[in-house]
C-alpha atoms as a PDB file:
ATOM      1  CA  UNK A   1      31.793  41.259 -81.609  1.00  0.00           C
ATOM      2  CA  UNK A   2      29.966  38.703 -80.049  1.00  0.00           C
ATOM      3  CA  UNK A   3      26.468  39.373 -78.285  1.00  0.00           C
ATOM      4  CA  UNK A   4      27.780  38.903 -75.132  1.00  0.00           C
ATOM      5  CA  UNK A   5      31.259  40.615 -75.564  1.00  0.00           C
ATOM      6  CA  UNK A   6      32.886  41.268 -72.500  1.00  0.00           C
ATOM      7  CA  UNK A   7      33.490  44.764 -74.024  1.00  0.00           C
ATOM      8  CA  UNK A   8      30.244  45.878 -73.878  1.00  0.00           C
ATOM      9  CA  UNK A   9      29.782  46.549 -70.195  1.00  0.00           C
ATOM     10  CA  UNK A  10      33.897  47.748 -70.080  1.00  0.00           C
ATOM     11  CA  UNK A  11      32.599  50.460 -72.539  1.00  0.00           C
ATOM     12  CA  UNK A  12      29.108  51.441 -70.229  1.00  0.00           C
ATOM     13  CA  UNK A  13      31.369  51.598 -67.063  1.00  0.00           C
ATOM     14  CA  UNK A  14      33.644  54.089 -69.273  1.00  0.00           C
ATOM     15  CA  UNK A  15      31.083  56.134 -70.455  1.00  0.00           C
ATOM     16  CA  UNK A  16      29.763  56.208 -67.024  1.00  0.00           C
ATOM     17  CA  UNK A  17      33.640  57.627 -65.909  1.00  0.00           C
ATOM     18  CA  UNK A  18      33.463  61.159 -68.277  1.00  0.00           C
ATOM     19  CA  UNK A  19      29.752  61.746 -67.549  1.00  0.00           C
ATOM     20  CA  UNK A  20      28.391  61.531 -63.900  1.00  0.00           C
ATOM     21  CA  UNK A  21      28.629  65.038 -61.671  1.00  0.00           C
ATOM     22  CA  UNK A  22      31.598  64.760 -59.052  1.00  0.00           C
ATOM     23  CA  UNK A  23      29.011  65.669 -56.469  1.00  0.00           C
ATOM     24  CA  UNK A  24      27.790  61.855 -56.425  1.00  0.00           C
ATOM     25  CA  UNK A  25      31.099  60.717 -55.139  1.00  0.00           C
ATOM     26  CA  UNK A  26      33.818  58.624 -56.105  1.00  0.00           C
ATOM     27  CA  UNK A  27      32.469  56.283 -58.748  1.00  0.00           C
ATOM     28  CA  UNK A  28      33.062  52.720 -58.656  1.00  0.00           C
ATOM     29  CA  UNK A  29      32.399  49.983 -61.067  1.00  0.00           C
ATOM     30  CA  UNK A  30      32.547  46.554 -61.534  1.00  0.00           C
ATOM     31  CA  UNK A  31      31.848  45.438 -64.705  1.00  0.00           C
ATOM     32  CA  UNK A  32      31.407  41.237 -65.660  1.00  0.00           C
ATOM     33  CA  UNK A  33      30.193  39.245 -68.736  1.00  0.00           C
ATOM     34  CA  UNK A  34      26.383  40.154 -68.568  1.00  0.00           C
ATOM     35  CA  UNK A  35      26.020  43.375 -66.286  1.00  0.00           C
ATOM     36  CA  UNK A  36      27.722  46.159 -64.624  1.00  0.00           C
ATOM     37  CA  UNK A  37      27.688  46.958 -61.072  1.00  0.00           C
ATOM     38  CA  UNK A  38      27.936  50.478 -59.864  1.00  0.00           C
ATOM     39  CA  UNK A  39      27.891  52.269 -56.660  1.00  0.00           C
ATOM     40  CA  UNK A  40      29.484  55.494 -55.525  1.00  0.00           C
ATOM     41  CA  UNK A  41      32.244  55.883 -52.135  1.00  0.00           C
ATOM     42  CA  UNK A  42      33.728  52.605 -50.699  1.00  0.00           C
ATOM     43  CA  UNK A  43      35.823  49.901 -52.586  1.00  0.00           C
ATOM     44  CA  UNK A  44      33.615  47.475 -51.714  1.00  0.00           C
ATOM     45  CA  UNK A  45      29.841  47.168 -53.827  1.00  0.00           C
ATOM     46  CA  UNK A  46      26.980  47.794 -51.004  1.00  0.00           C
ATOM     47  CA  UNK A  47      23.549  46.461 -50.699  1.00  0.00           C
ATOM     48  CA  UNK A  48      22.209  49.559 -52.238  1.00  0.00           C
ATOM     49  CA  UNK A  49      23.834  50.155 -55.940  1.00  0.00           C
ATOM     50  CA  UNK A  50      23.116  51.131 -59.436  1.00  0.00           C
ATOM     51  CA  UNK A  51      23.224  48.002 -62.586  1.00  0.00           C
ATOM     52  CA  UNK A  52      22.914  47.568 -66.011  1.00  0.00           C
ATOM     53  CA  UNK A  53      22.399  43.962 -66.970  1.00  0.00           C
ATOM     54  CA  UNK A  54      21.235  41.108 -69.187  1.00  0.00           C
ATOM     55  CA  UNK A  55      18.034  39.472 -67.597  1.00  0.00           C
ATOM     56  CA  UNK A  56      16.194  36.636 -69.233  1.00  0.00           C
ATOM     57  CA  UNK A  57      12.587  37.193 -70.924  1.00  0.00           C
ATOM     58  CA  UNK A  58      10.522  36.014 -67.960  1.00  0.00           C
ATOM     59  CA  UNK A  59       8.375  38.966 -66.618  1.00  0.00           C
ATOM     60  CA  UNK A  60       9.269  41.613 -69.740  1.00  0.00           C
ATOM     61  CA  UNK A  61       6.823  42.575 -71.751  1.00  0.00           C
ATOM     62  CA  UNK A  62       7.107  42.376 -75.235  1.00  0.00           C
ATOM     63  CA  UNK A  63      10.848  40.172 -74.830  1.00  0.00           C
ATOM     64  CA  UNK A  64      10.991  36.821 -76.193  1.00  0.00           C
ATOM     65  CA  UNK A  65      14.832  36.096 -75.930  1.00  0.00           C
ATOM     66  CA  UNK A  66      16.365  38.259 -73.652  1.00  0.00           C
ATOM     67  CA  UNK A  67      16.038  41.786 -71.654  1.00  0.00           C
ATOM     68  CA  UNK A  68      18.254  44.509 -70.035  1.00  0.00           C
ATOM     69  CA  UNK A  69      17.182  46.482 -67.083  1.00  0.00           C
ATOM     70  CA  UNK A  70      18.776  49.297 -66.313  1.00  0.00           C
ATOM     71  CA  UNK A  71      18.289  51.394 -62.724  1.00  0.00           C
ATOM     72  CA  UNK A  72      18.506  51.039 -59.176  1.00  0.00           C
ATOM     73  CA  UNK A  73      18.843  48.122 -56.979  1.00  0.00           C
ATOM     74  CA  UNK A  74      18.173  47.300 -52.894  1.00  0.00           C
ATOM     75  CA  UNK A  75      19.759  43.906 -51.710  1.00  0.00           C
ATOM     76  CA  UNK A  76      19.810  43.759 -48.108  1.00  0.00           C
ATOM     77  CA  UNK A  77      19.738  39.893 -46.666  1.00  0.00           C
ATOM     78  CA  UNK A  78      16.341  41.442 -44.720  1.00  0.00           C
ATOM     79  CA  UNK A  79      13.167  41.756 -46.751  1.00  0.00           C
ATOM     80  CA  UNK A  80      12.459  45.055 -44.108  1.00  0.00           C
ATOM     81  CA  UNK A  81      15.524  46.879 -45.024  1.00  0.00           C
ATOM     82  CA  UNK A  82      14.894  46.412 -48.424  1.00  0.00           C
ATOM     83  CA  UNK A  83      11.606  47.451 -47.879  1.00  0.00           C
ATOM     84  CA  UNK A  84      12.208  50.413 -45.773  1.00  0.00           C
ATOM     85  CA  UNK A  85      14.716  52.000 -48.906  1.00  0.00           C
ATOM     86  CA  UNK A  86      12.189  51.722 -51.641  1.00  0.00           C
ATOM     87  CA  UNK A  87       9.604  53.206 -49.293  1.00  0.00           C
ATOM     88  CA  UNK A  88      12.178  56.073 -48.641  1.00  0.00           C
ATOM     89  CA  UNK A  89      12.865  56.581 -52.014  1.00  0.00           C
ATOM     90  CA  UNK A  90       9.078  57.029 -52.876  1.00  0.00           C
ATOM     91  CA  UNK A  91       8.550  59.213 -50.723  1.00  0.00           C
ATOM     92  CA  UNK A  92      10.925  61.416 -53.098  1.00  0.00           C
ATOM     93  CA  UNK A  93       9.314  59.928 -56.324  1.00  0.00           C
ATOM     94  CA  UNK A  94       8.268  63.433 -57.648  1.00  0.00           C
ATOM     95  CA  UNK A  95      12.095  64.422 -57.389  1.00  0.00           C
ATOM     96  CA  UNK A  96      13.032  61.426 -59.329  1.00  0.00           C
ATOM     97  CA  UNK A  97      10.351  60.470 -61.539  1.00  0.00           C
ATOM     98  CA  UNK A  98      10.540  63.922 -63.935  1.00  0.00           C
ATOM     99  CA  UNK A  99      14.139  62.771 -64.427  1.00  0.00           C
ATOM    100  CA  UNK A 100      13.275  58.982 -64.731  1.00  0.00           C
ATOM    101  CA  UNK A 101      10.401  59.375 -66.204  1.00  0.00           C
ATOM    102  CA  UNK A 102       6.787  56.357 -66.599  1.00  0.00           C
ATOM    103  CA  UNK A 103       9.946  53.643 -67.069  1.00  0.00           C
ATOM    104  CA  UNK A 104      10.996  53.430 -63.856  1.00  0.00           C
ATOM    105  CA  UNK A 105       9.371  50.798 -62.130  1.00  0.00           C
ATOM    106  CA  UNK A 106       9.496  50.860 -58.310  1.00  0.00           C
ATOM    107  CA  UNK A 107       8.804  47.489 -57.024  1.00  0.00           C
ATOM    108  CA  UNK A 108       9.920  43.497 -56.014  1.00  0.00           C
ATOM    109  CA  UNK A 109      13.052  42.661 -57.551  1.00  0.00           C
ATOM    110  CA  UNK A 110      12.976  40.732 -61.213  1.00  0.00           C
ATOM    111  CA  UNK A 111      14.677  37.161 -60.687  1.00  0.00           C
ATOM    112  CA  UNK A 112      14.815  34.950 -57.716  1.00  0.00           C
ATOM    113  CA  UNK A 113      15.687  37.164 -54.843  1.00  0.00           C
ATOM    114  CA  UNK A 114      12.158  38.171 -53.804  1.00  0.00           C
ATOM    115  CA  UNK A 115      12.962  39.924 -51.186  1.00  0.00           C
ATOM    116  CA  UNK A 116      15.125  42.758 -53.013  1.00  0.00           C
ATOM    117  CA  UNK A 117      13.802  46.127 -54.456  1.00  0.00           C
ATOM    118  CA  UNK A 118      14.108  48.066 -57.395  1.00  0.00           C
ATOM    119  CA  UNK A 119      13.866  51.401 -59.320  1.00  0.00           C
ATOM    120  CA  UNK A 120      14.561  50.369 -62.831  1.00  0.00           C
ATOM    121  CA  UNK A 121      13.316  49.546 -66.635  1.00  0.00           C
ATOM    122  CA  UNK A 122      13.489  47.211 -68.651  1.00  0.00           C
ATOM    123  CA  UNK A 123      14.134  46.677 -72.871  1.00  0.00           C
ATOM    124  CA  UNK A 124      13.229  44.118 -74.502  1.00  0.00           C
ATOM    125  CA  UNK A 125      14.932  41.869 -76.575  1.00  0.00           C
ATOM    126  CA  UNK A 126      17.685  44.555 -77.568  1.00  0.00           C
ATOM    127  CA  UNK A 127      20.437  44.354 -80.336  1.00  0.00           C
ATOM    128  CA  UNK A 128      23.062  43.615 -78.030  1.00  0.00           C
ATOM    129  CA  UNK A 129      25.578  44.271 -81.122  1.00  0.00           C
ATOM    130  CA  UNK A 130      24.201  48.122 -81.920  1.00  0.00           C
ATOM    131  CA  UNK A 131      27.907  49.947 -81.556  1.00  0.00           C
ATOM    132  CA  UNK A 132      25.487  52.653 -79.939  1.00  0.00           C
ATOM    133  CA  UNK A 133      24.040  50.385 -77.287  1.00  0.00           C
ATOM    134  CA  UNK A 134      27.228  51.244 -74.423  1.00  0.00           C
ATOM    135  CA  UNK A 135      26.575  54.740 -74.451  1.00  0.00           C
ATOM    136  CA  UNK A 136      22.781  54.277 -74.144  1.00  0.00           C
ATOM    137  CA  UNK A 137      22.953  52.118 -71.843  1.00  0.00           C
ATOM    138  CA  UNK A 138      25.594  54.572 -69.450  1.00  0.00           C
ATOM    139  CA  UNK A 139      23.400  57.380 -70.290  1.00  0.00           C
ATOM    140  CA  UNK A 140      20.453  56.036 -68.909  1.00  0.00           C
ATOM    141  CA  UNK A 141      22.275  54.579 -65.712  1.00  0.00           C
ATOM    142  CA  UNK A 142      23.369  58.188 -65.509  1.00  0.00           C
ATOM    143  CA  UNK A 143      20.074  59.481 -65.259  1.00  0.00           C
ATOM    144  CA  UNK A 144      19.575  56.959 -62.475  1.00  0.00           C
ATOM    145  CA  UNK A 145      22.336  57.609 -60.243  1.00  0.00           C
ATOM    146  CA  UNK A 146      21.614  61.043 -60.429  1.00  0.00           C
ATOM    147  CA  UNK A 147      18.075  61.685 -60.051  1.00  0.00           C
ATOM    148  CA  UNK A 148      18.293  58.969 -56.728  1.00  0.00           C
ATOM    149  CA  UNK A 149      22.079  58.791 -55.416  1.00  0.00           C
ATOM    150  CA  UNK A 150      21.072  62.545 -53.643  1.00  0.00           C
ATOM    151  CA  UNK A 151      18.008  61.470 -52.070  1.00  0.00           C
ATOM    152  CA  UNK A 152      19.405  57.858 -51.145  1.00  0.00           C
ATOM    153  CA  UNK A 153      22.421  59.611 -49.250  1.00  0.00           C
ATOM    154  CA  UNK A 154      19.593  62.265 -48.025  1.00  0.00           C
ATOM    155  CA  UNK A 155      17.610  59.525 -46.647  1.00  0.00           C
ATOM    156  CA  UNK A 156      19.974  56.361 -45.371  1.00  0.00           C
END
């Protein structure tokens, strides 16, 4: 398998399918060569959605080649409604931080789109072949959706 298999985020997004509670809704996903996109409800991906993805080292400690971050993301074309969900969401953050635990970084956006928000981690440099990497990687976006898919819903 190649480091960037297309496989790799197929396998997350299945993972994902026999382990998330019903209660979040109907899961969607939309898996392509470096990430996976996943939201919960309409066919369409909203602004407001869950990812696992391959991010380069810029702005991740301790990662020289590449990263993956893992969590929640905000991207709404307006800085302000971005802003307005990540200030929501904190004001939950003891609900979801004993699930998320000191990874889970609530903050600007990593990349170019400034004006996006996050709740997510990053890992440095990973093994992108490790044949346990897929179901790490759903696992954790598990944990994600549901410690903050309740309390987004609660709060939108």
């Amino acid at each position: 398998m190649s480091a960037l298999d297309l496989s790799l985020f197929d396998e997350v997004a299945a993972a994902l399918r026999g382990s998330l509670p019903p209660r979040l809704g109907q899961l969607r996903c939309q898996p392509r060569r470096y990430g996976l996109k996943v939201w919960f409800g309409p066919d369409a991906p909203p602004r407001e959605h869950y990812e696992a993805q391959v991010i380069g080292p810029n702005g991740v400690d301790g990662a020289t080649v590449l990263a993956l971050e893992v969590g929640f993301h905000a991207e709404h074309s307006k800085e302000a409604d971005n802003a307005a969900v990540l200030d929501r969401l904190l004001r939950s953050e003891k609900k979801w931080r004993r699930a998320l635990g000191p990874e889970a970084v609530a903050g600007p956006f990593l990349g170019r789109a400034e004006h996006w928000r996050r709740i997510s981690e990053t890992w440095p440099d990973p093994d992108l072949s490790d044949p346990d990497l897929a179901i790490e990687l759903a696992d954790r976006l598990g944990d994600y959706a549901t410690a903050l898919e309740p309390l987004r819903v609660e709060v939108s």
